[in-house]
PDB file of N, CA and C in Angstrom:
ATOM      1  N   UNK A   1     120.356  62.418  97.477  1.00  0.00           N
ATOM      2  CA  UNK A   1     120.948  63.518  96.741  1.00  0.00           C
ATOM      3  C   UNK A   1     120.741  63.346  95.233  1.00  0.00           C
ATOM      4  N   UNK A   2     120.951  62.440  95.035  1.00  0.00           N
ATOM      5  CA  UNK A   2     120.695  61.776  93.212  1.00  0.00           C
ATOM      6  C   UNK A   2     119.257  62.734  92.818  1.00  0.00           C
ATOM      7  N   UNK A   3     118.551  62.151  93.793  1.00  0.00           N
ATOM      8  CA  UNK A   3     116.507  62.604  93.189  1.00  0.00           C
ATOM      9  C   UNK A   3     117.112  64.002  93.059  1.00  0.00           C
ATOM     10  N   UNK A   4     117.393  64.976  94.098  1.00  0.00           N
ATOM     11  CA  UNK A   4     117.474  65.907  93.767  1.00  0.00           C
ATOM     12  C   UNK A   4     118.378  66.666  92.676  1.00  0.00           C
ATOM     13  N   UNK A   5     119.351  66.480  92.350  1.00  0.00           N
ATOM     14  CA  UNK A   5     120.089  66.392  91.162  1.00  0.00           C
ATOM     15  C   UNK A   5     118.886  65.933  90.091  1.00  0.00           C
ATOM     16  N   UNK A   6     118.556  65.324  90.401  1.00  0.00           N
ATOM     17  CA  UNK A   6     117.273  64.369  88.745  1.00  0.00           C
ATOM     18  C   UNK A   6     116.501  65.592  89.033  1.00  0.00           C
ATOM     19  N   UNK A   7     115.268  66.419  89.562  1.00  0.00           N
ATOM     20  CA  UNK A   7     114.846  66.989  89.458  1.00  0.00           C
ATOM     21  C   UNK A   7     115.397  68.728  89.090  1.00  0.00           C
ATOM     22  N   UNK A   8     116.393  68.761  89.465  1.00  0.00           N
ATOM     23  CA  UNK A   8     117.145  70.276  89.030  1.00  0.00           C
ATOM     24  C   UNK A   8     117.374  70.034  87.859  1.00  0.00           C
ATOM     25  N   UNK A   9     117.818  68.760  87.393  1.00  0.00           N
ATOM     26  CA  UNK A   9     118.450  68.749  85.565  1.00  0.00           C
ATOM     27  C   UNK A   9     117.028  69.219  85.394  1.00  0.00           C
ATOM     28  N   UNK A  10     115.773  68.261  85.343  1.00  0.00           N
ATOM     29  CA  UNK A  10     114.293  68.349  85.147  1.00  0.00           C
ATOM     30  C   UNK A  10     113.960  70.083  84.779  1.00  0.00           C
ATOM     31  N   UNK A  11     114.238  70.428  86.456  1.00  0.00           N
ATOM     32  CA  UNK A  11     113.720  71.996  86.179  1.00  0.00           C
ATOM     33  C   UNK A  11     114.421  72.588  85.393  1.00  0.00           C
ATOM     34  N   UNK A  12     115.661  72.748  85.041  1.00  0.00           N
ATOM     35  CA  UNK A  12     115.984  73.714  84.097  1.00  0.00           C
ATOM     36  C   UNK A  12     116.087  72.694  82.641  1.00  0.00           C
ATOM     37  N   UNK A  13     115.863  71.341  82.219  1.00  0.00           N
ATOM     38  CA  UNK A  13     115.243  71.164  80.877  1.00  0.00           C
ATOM     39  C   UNK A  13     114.025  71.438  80.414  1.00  0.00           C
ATOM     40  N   UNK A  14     112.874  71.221  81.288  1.00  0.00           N
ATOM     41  CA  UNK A  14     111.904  71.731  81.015  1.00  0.00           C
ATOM     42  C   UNK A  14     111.612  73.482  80.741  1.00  0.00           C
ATOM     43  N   UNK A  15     112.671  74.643  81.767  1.00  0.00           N
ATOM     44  CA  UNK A  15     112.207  75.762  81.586  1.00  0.00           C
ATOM     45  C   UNK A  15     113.018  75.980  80.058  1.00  0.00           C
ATOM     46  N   UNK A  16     113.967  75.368  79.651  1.00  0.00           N
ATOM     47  CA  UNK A  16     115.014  75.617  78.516  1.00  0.00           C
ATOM     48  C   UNK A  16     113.877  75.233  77.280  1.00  0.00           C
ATOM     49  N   UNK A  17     112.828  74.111  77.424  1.00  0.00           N
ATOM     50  CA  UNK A  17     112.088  73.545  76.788  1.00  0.00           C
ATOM     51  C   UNK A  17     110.794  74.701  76.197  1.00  0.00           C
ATOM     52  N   UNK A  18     110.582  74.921  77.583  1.00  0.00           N
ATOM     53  CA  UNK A  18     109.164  76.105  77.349  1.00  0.00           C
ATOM     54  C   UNK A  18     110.236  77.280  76.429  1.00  0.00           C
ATOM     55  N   UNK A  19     111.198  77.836  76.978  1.00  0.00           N
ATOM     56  CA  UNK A  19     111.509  79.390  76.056  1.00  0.00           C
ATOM     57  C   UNK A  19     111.935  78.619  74.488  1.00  0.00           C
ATOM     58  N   UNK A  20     112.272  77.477  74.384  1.00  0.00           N
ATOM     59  CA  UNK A  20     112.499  77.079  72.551  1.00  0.00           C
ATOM     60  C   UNK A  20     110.949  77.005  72.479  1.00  0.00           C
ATOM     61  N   UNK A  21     110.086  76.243  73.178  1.00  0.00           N
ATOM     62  CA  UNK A  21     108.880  75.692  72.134  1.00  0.00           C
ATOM     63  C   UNK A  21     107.927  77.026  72.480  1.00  0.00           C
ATOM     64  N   UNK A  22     107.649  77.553  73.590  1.00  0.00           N
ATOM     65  CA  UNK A  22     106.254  78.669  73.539  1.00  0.00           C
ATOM     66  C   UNK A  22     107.075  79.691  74.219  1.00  0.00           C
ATOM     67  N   UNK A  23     108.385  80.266  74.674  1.00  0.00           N
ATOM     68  CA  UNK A  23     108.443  81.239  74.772  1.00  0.00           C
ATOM     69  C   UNK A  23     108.339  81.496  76.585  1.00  0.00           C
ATOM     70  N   UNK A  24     107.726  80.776  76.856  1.00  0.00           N
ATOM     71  CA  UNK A  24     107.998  80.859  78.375  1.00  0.00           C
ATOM     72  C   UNK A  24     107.793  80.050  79.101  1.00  0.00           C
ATOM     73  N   UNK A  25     108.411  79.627  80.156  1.00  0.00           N
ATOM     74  CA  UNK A  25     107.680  78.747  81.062  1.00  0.00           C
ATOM     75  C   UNK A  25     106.349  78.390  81.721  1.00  0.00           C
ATOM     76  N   UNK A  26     106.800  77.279  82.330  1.00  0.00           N
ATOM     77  CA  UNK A  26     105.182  76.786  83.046  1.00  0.00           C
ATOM     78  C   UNK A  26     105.182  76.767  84.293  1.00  0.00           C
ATOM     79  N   UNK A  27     106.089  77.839  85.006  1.00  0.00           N
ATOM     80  CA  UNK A  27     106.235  77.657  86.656  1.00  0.00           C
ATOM     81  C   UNK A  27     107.463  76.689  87.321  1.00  0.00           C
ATOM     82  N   UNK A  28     107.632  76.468  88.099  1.00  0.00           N
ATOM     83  CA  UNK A  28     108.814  75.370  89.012  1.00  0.00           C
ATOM     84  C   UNK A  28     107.962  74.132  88.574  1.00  0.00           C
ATOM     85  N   UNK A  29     106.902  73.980  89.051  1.00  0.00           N
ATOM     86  CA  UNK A  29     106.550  72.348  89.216  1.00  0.00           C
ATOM     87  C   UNK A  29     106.256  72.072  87.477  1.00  0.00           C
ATOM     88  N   UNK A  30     105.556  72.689  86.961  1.00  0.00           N
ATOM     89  CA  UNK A  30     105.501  72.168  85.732  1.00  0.00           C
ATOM     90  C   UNK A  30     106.659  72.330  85.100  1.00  0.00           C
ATOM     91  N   UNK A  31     107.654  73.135  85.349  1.00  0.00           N
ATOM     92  CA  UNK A  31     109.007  73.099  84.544  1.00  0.00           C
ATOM     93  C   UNK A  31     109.522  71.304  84.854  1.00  0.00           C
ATOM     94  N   UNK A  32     109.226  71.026  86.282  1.00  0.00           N
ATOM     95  CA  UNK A  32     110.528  69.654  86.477  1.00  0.00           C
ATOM     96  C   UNK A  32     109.142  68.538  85.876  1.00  0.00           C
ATOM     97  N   UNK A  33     107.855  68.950  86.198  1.00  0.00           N
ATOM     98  CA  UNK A  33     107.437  67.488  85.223  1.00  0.00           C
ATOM     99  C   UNK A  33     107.476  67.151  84.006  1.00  0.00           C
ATOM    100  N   UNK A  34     107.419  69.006  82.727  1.00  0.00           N
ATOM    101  CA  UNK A  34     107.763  68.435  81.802  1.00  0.00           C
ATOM    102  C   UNK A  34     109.704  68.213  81.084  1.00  0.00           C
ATOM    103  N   UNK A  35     110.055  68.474  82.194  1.00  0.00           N
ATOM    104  CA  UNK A  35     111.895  68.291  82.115  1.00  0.00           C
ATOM    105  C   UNK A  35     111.789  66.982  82.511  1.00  0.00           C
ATOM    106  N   UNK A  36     110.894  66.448  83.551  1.00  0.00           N
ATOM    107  CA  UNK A  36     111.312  64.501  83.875  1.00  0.00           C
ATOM    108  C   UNK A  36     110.641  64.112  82.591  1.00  0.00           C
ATOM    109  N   UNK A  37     109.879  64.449  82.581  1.00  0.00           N
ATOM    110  CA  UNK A  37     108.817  63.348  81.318  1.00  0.00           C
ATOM    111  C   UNK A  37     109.883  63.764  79.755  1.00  0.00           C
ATOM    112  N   UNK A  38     110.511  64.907  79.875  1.00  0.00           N
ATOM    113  CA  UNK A  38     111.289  65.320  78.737  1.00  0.00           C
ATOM    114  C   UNK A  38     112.385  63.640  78.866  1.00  0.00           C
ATOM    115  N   UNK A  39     112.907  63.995  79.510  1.00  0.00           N
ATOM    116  CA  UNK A  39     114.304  63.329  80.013  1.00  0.00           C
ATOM    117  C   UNK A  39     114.126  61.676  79.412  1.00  0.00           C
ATOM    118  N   UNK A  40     113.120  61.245  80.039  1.00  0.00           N
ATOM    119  CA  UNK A  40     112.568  59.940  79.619  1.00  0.00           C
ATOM    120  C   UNK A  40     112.499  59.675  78.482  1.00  0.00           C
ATOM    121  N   UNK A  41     111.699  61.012  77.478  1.00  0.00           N
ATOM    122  CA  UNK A  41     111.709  60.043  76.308  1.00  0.00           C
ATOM    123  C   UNK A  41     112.886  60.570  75.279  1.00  0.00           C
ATOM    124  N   UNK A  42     113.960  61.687  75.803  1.00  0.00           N
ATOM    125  CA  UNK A  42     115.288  62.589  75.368  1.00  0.00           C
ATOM    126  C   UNK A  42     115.536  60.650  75.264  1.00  0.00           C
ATOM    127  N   UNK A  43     115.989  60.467  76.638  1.00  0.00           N
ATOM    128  CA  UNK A  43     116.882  59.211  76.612  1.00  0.00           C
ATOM    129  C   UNK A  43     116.091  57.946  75.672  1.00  0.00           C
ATOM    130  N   UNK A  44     114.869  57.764  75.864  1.00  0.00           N
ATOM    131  CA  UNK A  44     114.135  56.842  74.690  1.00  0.00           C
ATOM    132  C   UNK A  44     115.217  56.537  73.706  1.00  0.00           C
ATOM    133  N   UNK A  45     115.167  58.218  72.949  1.00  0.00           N
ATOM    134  CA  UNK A  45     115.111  58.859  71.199  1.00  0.00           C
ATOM    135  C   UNK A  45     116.834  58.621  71.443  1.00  0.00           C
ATOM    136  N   UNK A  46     117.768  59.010  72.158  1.00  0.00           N
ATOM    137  CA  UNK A  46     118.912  58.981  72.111  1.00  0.00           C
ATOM    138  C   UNK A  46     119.642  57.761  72.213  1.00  0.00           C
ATOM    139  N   UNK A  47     118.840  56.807  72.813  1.00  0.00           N
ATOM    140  CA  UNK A  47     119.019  55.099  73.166  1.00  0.00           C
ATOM    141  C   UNK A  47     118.984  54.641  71.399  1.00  0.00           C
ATOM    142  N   UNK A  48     117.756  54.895  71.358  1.00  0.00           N
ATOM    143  CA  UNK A  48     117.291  54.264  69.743  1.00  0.00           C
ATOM    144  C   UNK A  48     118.317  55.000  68.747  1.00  0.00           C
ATOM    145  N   UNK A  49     119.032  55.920  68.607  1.00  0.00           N
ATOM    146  CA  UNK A  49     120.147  56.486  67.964  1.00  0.00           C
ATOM    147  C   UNK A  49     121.237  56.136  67.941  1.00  0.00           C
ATOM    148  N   UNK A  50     122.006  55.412  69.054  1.00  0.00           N
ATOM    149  CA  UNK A  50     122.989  54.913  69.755  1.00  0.00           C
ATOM    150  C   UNK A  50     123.755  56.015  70.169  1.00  0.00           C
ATOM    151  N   UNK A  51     123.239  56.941  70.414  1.00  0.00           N
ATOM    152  CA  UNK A  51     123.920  57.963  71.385  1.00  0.00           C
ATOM    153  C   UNK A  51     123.609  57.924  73.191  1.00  0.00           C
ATOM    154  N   UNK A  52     124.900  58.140  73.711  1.00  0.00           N
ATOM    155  CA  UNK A  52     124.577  58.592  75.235  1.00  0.00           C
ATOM    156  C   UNK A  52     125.288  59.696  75.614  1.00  0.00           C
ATOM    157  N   UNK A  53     124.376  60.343  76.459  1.00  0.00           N
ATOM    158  CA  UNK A  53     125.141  61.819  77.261  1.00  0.00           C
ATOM    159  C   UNK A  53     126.136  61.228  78.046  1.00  0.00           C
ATOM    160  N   UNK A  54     126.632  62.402  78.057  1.00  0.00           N
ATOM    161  CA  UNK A  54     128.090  62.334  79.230  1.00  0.00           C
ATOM    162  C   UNK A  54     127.965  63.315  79.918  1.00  0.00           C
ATOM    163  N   UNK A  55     127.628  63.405  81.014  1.00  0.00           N
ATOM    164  CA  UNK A  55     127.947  64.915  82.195  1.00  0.00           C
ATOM    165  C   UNK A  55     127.185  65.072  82.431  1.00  0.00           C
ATOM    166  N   UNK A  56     126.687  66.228  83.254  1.00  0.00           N
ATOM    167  CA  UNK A  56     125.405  67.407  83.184  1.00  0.00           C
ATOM    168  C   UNK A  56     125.127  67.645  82.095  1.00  0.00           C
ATOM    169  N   UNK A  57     125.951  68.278  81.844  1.00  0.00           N
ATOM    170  CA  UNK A  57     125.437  69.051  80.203  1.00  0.00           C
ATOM    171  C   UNK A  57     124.920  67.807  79.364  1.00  0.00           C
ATOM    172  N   UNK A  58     125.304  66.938  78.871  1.00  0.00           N
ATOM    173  CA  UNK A  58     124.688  65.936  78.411  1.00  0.00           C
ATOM    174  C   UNK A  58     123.596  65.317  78.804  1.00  0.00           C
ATOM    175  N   UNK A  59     123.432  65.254  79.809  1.00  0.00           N
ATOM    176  CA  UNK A  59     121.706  64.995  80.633  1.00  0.00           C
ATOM    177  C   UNK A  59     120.946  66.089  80.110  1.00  0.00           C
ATOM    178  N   UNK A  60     121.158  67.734  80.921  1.00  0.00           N
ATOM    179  CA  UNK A  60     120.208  68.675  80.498  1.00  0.00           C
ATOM    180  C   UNK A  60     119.917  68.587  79.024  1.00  0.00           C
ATOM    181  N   UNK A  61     120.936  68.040  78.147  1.00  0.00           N
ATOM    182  CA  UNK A  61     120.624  68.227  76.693  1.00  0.00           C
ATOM    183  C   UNK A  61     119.938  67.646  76.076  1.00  0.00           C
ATOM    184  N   UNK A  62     119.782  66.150  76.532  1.00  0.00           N
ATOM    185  CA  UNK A  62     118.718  65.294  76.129  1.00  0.00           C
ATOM    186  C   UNK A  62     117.622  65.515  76.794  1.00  0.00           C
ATOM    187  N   UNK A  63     117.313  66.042  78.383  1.00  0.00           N
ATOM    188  CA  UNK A  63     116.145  66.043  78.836  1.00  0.00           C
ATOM    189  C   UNK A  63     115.388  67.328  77.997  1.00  0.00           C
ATOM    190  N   UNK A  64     116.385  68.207  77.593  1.00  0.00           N
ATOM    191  CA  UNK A  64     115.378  69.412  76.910  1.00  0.00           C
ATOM    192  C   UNK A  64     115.166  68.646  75.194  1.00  0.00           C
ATOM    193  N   UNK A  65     115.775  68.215  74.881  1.00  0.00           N
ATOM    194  CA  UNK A  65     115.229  67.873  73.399  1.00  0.00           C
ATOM    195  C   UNK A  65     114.091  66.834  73.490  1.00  0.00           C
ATOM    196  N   UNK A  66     113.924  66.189  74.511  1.00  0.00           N
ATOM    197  CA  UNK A  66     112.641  65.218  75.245  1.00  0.00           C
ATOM    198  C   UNK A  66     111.697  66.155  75.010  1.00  0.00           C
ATOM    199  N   UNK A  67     111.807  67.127  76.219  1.00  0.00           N
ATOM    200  CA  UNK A  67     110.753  68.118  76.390  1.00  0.00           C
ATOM    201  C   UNK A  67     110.119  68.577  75.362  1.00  0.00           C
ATOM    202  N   UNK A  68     111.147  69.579  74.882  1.00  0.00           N
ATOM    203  CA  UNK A  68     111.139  70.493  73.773  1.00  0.00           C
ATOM    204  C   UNK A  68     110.510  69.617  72.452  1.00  0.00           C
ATOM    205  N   UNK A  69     110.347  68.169  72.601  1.00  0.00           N
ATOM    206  CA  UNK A  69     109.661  67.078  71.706  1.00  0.00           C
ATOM    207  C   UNK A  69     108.141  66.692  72.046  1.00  0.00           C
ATOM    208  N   UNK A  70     108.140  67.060  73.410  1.00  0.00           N
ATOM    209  CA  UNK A  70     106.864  66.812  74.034  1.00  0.00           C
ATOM    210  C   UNK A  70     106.180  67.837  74.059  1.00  0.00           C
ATOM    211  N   UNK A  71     106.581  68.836  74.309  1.00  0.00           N
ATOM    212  CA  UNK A  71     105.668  70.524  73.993  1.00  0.00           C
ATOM    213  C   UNK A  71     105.418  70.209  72.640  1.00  0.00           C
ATOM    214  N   UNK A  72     106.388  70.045  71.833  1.00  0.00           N
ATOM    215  CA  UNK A  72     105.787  70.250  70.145  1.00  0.00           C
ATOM    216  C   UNK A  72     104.261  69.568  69.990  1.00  0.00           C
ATOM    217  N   UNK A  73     104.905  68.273  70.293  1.00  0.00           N
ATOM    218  CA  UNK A  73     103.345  67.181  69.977  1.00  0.00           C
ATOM    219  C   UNK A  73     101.992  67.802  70.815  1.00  0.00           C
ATOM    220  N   UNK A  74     102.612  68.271  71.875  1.00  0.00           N
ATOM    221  CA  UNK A  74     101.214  68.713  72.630  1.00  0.00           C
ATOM    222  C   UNK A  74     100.417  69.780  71.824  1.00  0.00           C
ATOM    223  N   UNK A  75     101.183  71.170  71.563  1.00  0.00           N
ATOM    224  CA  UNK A  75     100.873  71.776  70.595  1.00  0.00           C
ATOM    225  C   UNK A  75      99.906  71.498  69.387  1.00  0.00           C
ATOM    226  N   UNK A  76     101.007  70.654  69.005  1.00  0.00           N
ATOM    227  CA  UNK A  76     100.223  70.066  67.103  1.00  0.00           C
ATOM    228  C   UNK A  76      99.012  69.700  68.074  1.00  0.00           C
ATOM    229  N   UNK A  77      98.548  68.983  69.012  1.00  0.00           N
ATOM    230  CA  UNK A  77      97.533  68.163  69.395  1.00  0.00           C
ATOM    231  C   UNK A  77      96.772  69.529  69.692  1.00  0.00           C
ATOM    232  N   UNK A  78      97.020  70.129  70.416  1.00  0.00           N
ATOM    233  CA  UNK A  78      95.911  71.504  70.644  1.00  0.00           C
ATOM    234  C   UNK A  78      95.408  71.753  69.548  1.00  0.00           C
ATOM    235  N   UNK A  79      96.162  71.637  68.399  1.00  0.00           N
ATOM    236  CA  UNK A  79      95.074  72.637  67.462  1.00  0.00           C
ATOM    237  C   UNK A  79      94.317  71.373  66.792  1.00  0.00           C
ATOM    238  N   UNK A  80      94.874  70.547  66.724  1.00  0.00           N
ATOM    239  CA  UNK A  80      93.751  69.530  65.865  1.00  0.00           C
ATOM    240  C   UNK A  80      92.397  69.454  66.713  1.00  0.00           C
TER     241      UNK A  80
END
């Protein structure tokens, strides 16, 4: 039950991720890979801060500022 819980935060940080950084999503599956891969480095950046989430809401919040960190860079990288 956990995985699945980890992947629903996933899917809706990543789709929360796509409408801040480009405006729309990338589908179900690419929403939860870039919401896991968000999540990972949300918690990285929030570790190295000395902050931790508390709740749901505190998970989804760091996994989308992950994301929403990882779309950016991808971006900047497209155009260079």
């Amino acid at each position: 039950m956990h995985l699945v819980w980890f992947l629903l935060v996933g899917l809706v940080a990543g789709w929360l991720a796509g409408k801040i950084i480009r405006g729309s999503g990338f589908g179900v599956f690419g929403d939860i890979v870039i919401g896991v891969v968000g999540a990972g480095i949300g918690g990285f950046i929030f570790r190295l801060l000395g902050l931790s989430p508390s709740g749901t809401i505190g998970n989804i919040v760091v996994a989308t500022v992950g994301a929403a960190l990882l779309l950016y860079v991808v971006k900047l990288l497209k155009r260079a």
